[in-house]
Protein backbone atom coordinates (compact mmCIF):
# COMPACT_ATOMS: atom_id res chain seq x y z
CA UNK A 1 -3.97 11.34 7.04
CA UNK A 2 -0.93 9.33 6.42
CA UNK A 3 1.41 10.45 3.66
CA UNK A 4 4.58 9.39 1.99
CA UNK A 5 6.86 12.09 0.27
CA UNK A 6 9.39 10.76 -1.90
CA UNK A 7 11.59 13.98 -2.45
CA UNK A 8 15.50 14.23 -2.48
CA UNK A 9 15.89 17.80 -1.80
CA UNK A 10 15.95 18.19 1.92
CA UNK A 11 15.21 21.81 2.25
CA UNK A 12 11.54 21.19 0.27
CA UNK A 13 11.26 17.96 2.81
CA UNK A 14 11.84 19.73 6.24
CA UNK A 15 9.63 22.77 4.67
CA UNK A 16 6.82 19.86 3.88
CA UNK A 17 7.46 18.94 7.69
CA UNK A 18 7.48 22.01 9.06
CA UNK A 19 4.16 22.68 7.90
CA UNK A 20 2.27 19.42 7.25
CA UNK A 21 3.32 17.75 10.82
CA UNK A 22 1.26 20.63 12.52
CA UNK A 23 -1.51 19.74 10.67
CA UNK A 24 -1.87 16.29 12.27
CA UNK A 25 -0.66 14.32 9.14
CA UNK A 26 1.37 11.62 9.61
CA UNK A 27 4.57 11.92 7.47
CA UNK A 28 7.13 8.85 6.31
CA UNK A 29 9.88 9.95 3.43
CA UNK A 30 12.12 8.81 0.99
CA UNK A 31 15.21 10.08 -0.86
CA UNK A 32 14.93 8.18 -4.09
CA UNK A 33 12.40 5.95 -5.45
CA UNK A 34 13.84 2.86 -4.57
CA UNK A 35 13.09 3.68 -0.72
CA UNK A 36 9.76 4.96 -1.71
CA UNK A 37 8.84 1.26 -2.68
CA UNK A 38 10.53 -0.08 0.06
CA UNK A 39 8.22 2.26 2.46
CA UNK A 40 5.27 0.38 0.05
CA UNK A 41 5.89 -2.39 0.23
CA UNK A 42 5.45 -2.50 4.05
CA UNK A 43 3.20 0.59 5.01
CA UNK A 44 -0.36 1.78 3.81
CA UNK A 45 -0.71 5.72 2.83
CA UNK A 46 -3.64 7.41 2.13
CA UNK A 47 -1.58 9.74 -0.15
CA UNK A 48 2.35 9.48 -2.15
CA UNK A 49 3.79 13.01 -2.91
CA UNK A 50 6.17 12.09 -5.16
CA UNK A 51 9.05 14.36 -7.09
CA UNK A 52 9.96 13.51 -10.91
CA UNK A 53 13.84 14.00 -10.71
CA UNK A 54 14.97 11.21 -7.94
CA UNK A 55 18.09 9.23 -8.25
CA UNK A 56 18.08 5.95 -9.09
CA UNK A 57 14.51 5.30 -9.57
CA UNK A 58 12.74 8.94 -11.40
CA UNK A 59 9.13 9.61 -10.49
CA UNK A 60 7.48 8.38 -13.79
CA UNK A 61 8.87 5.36 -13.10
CA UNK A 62 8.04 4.77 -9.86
CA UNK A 63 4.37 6.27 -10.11
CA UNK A 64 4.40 3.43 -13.53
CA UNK A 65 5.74 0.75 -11.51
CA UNK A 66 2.92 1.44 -8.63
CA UNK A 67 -0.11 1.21 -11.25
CA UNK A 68 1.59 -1.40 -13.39
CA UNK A 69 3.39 -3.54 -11.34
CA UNK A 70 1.96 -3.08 -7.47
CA UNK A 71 -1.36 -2.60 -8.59
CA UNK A 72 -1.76 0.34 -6.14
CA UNK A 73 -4.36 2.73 -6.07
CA UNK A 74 -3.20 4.95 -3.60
CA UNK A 75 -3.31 9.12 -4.73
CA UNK A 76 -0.42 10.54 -6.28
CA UNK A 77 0.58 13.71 -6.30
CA UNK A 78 3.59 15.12 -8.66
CA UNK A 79 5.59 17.46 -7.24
CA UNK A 80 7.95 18.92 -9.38
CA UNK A 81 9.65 22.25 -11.47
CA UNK A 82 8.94 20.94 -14.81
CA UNK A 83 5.91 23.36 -15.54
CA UNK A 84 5.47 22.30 -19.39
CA UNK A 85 2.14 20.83 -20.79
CA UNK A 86 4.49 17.52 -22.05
CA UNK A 87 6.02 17.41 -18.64
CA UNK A 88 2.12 17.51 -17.12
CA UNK A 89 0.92 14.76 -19.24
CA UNK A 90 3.53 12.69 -18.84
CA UNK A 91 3.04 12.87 -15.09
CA UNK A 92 -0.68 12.26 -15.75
CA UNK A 93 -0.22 9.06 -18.01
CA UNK A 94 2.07 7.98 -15.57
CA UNK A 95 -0.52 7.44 -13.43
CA UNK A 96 -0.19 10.66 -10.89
CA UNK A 97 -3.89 11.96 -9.75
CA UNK A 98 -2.57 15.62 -9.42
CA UNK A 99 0.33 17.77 -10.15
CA UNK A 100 1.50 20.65 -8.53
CA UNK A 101 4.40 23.11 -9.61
CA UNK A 102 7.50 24.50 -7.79
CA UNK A 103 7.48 26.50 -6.24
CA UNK A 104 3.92 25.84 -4.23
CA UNK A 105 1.99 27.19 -2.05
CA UNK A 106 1.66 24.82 1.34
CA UNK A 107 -2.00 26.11 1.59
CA UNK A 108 -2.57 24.88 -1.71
CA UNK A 109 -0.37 21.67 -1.54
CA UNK A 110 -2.64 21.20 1.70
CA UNK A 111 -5.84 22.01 0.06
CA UNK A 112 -4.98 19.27 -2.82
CA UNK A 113 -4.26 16.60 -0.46
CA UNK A 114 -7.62 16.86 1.69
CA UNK A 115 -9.05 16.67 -1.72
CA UNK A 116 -7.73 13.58 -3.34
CA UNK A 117 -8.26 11.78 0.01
CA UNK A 118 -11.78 12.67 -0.31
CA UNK A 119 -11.59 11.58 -3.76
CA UNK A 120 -9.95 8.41 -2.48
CA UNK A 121 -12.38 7.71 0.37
CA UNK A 122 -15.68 8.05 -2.19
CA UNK A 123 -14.26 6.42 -5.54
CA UNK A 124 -14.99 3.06 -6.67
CA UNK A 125 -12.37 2.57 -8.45
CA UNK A 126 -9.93 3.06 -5.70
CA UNK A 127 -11.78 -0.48 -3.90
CA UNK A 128 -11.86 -2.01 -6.97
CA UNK A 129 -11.53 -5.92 -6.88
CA UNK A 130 -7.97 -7.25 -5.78
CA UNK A 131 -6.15 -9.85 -7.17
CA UNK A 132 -3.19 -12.65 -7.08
CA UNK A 133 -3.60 -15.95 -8.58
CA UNK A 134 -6.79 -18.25 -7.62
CA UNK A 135 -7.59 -15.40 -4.71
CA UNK A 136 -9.66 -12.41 -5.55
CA UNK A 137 -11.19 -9.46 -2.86
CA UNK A 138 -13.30 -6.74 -3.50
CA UNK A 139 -12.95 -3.97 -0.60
CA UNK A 140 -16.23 -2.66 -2.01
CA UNK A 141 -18.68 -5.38 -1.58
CA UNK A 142 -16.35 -7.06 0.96
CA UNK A 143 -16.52 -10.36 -1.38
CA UNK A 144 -13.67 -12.85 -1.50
CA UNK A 145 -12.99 -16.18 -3.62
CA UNK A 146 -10.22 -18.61 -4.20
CA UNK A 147 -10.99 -20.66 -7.28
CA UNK A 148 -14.28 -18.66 -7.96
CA UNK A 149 -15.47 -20.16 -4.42
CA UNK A 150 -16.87 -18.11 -2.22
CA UNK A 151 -14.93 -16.99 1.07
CA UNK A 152 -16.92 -15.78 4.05
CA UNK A 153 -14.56 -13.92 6.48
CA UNK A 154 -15.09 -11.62 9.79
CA UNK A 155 -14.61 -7.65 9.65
CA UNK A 156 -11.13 -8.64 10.78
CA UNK A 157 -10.38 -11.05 8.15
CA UNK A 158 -11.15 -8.92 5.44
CA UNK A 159 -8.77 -6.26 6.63
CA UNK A 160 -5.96 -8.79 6.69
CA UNK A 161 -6.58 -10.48 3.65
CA UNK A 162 -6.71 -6.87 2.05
CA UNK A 163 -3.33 -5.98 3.49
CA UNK A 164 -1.96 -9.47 2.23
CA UNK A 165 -3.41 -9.15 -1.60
CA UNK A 166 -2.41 -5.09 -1.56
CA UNK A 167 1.53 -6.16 -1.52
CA UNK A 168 1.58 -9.75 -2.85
CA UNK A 169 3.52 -11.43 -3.11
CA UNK A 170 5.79 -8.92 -0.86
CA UNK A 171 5.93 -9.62 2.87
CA UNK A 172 3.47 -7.79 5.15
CA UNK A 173 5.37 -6.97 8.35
CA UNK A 174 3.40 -7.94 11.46
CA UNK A 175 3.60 -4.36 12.82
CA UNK A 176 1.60 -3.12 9.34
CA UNK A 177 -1.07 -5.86 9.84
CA UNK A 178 -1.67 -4.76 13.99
CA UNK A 179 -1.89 -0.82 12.52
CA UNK A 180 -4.29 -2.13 9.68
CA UNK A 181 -6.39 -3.68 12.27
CA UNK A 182 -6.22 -2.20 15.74
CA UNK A 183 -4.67 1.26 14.80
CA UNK A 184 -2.67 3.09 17.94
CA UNK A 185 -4.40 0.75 20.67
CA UNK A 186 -2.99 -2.71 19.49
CA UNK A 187 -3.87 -5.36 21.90
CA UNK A 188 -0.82 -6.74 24.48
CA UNK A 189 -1.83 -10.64 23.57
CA UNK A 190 -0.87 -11.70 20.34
CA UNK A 191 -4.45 -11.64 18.85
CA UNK A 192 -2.93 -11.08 15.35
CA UNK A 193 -2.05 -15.09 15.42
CA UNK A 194 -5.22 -15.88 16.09
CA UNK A 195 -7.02 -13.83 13.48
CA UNK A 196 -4.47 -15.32 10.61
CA UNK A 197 -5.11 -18.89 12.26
CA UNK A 198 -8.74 -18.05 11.48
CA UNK A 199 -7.39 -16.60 8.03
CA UNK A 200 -6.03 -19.74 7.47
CA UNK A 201 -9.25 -21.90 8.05
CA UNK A 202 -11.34 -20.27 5.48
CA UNK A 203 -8.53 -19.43 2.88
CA UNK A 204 -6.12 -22.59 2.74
CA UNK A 205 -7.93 -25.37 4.51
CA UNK A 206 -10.26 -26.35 1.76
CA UNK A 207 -7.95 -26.42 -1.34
CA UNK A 208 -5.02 -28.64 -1.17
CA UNK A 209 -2.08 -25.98 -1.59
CA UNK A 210 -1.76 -23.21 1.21
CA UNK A 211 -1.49 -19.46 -0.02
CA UNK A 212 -1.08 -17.97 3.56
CA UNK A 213 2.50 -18.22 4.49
CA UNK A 214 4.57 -17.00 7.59
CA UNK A 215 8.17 -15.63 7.19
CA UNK A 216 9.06 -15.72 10.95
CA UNK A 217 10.48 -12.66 13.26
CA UNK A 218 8.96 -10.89 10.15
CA UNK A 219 5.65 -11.11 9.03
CA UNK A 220 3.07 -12.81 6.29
CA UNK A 221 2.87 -12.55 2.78
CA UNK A 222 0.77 -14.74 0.51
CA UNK A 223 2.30 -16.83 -2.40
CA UNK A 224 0.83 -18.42 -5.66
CA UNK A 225 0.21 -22.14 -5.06
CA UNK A 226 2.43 -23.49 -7.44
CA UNK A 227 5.07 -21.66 -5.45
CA UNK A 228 4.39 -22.34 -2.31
CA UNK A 229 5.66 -25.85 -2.79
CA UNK A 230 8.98 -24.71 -3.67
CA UNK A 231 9.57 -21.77 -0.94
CA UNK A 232 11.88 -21.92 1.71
CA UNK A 233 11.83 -20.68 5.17
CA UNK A 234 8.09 -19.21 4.86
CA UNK A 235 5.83 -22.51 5.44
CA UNK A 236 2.29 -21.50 6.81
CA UNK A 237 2.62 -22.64 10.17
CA UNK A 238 6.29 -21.60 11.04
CA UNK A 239 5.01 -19.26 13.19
CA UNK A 240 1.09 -19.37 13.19
């Protein structure tokens, strides 16, 4: 399981560490929110522990700003001293899936987080449709359509073009899309190129404006139509 904990106090982070790392989860962190959806914007989690009181950027905003704004389903859970019912649903209507009280116990925090990854891995709503602009995906019935014409993709295909709608119209690092895909064992040739060529082919090539679009030495990210005209330094073949 790979998490993200966006916590500030670093003696509750190397604790979480200490005893999550063990485990076999995979850990990433932030200090403050705005680092926390930097960390989104180019990696995929299967859970977000997030704190309430961050600098900068506070939890409740950052948990709004990931329903709201990101449209990102991932499971949150609140971790946080304020203990009050207000303070609960105000994590809850922020969006968070759980909430758990300092101090915790790791067995439980660990015990919560195998749950709402179950939770995750079995609910509909988490693979509900995705969307941005003309293009539209749904995980669930792996259907796609630009325009409200249909898109037929391989296995491959729909994996990237998930990873693409999940942060648009953010860039998509080409390290994140070779993890989506091929996990650990990423292939030596650059076979990513070649699946967004064939990306390309059944997304762009039909309608007159491209959505695919390379940002090069970085990544992919996909861009409205009427946009793409206008963009700089990200045209869909800088780089394949």
């Amino acid at each position: 399981m790979r998490i993200l904990i966006v916590e500030d106090n670093p003696d509750i982070l190397a604790n979480l560490y200490g005893f999550l790392e063990p485990k076999g989860y995979t850990l990433d962190s932030a200090r403050n929110g705005y680092a926390g959806l930097a960390l989104l914007s180019e990696n995929s989690y299967d859970v977000i522990v997030l704190d309430i009181m961050l600098p900068g950027l506070n939890g409740l905003e950052l948990c709004q700003k990931l329903r709201s704004e990101f449209r990102l389903a991932t499971p949150v859970l609140m971790l946080t001293a304020r203990d009050s019912l207000p303070d609960k649903v105000a994590g809850f209507d922020s969006g968070a899936d759980d909430y758990l009280v300092k101090p915790f116990s790791m067995i439980e925090l660990d015990m919560r987080l195998r749950a709402l990854q179950r939770r995750a891995a079995g609910s509909h709503t988490l693979s509900s449709a995705l969307r941005f602009g003309p293009l539209a995906f749904d995980p669930e019935l792996q259907e796609a359509s630009r325009d409200g014409a249909r898109i037929t993709l391989t296995r491959t295909g729909y994996t990237l073009l998930r990873c693409l709608l999940a942060a648009a119209p953010r860039i998509v690092t080409r390290e994140t899309l070779e993890q989506a895909v091929w996990g650990d064992d990423r292939p030596e040739s650059d076979a990513l190129r070649t699946h967004i060529h064939a990306l390309r082919q059944a997304l762009d090539k039909p309608f007159a404006q491209p959505m695919v679009h390379t940002v090069p030495g970085v990544g992919y990210r996909l861009m409205l139509p009427e946009a793409s005209t206008s963009a700089t330094g990200s045209g869909p073949d800088a780089r394949g």
